[in-house]
C-alpha atoms as a PDB file:
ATOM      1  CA  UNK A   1     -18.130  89.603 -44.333  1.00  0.00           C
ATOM      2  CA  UNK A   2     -19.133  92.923 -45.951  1.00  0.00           C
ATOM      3  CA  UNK A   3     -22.567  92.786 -44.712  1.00  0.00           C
ATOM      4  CA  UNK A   4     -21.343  91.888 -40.883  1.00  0.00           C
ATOM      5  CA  UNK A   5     -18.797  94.736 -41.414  1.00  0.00           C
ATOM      6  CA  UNK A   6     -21.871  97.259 -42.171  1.00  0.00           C
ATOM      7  CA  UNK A   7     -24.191  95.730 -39.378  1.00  0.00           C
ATOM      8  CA  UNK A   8     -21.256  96.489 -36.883  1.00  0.00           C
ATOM      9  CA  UNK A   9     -21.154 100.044 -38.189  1.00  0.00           C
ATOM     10  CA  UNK A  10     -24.536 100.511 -37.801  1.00  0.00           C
ATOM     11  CA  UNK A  11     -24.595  98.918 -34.241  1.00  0.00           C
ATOM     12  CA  UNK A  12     -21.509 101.524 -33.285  1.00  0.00           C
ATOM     13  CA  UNK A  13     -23.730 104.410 -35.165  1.00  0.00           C
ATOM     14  CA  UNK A  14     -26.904 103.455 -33.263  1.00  0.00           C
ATOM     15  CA  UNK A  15     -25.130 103.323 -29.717  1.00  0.00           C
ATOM     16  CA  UNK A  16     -23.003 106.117 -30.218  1.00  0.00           C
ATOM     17  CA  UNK A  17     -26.235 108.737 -31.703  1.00  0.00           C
ATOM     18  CA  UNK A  18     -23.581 109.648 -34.359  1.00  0.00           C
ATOM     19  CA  UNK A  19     -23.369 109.175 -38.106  1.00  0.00           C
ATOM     20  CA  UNK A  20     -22.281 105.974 -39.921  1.00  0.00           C
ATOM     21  CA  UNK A  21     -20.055 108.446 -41.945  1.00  0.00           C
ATOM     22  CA  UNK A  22     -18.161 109.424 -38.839  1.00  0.00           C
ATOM     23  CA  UNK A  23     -17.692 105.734 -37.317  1.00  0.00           C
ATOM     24  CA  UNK A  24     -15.829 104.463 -40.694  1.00  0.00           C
ATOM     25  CA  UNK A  25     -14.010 108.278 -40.540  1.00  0.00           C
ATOM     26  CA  UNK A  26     -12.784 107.178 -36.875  1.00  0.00           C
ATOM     27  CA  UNK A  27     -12.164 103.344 -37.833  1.00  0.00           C
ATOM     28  CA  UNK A  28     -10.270 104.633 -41.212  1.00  0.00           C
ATOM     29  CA  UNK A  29      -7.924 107.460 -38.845  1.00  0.00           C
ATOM     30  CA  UNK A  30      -7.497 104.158 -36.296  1.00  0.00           C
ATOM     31  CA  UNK A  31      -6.040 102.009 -38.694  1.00  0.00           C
ATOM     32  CA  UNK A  32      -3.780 104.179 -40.349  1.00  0.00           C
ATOM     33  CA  UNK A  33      -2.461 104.912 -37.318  1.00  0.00           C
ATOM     34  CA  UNK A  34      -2.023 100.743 -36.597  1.00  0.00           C
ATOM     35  CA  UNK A  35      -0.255 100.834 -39.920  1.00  0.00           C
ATOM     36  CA  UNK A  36       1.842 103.528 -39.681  1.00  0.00           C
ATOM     37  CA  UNK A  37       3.186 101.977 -36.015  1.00  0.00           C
ATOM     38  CA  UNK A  38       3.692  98.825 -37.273  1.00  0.00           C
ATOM     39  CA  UNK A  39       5.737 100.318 -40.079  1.00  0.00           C
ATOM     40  CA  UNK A  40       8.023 102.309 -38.115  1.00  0.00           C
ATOM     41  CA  UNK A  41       8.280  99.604 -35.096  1.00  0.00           C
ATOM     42  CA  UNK A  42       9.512  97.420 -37.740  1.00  0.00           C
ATOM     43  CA  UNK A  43      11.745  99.608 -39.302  1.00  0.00           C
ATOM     44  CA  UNK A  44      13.251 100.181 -36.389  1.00  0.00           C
ATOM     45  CA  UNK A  45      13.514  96.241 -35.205  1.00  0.00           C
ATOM     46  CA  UNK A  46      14.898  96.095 -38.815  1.00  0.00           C
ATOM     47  CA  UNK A  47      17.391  98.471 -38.078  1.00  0.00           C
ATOM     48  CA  UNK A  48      16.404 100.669 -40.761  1.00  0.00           C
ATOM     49  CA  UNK A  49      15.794 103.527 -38.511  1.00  0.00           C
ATOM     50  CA  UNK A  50      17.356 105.065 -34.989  1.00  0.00           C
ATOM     51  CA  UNK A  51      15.833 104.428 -32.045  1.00  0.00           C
ATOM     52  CA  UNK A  52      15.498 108.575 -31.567  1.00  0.00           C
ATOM     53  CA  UNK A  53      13.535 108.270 -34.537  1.00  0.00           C
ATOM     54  CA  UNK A  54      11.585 106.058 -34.097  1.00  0.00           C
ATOM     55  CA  UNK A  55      10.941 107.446 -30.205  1.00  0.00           C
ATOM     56  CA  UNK A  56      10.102 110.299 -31.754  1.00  0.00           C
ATOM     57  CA  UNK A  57       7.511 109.248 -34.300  1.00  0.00           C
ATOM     58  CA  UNK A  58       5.507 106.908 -32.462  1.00  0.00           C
ATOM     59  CA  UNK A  59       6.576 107.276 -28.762  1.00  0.00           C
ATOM     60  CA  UNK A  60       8.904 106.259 -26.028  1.00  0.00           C
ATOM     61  CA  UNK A  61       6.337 103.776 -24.702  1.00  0.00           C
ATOM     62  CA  UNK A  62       5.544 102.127 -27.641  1.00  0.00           C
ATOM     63  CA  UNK A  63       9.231 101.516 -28.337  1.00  0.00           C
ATOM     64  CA  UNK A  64       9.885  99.925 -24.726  1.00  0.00           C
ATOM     65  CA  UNK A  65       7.241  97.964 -25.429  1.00  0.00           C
ATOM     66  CA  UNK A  66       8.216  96.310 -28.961  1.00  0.00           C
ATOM     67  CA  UNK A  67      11.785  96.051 -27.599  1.00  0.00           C
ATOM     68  CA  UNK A  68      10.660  93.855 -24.626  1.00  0.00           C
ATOM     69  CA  UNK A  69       8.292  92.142 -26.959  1.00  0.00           C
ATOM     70  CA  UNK A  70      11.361  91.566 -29.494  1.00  0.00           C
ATOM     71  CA  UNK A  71      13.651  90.766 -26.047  1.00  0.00           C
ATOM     72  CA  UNK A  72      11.180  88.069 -25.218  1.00  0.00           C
ATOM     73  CA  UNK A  73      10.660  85.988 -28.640  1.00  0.00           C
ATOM     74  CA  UNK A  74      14.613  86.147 -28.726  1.00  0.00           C
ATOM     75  CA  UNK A  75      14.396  84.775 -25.111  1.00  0.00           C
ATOM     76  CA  UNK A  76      12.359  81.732 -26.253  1.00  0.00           C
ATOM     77  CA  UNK A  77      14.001  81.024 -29.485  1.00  0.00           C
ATOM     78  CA  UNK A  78      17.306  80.523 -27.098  1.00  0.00           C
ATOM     79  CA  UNK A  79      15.896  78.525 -24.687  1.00  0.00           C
ATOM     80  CA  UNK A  80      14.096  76.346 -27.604  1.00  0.00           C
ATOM     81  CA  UNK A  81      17.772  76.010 -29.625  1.00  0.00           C
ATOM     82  CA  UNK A  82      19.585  74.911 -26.051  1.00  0.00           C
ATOM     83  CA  UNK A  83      16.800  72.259 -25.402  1.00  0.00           C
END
């Protein structure tokens, strides 16, 4: 896995003329930000945080999004309990 990992950053490095450095700095600053959404869109499903909060810390868009996400799974799990 670790070796695949490190040809993939090489690959990105090669095609991109940057540094290797800079392509794990970018993948690092991309998942952090993936982790710190999924914390707060959960927090908010959760109902450990406002939705004002939580509109203003990772967007109005992403919000709509999880809520029609969370809208639709509660969809199916009514349909599947009235089968």
């Amino acid at each position: 896995m670790a070796t695949d990992l490190t040809k993939r950053v090489q690959k990105i490095a090669e095609a991109r003329s940057i540094p290797e450095s800079e392509i794990l700095e970018q993948a690092l600053e991309r998942g952090v930000e993936n982790l710190w959404i999924d914390l707060i869109l959960s927090r908010y499903v959760n109902d450990e945080i406002g939705r004002a909060t939580s509109i203003e810390l990772v967007g109005c868009d992403r919000l709509k999004r999880a809520e029609r996400a969370l809208q639709a799974v509660e969809d199916d799990v009514r349909w599947g309990l009235s089968a």
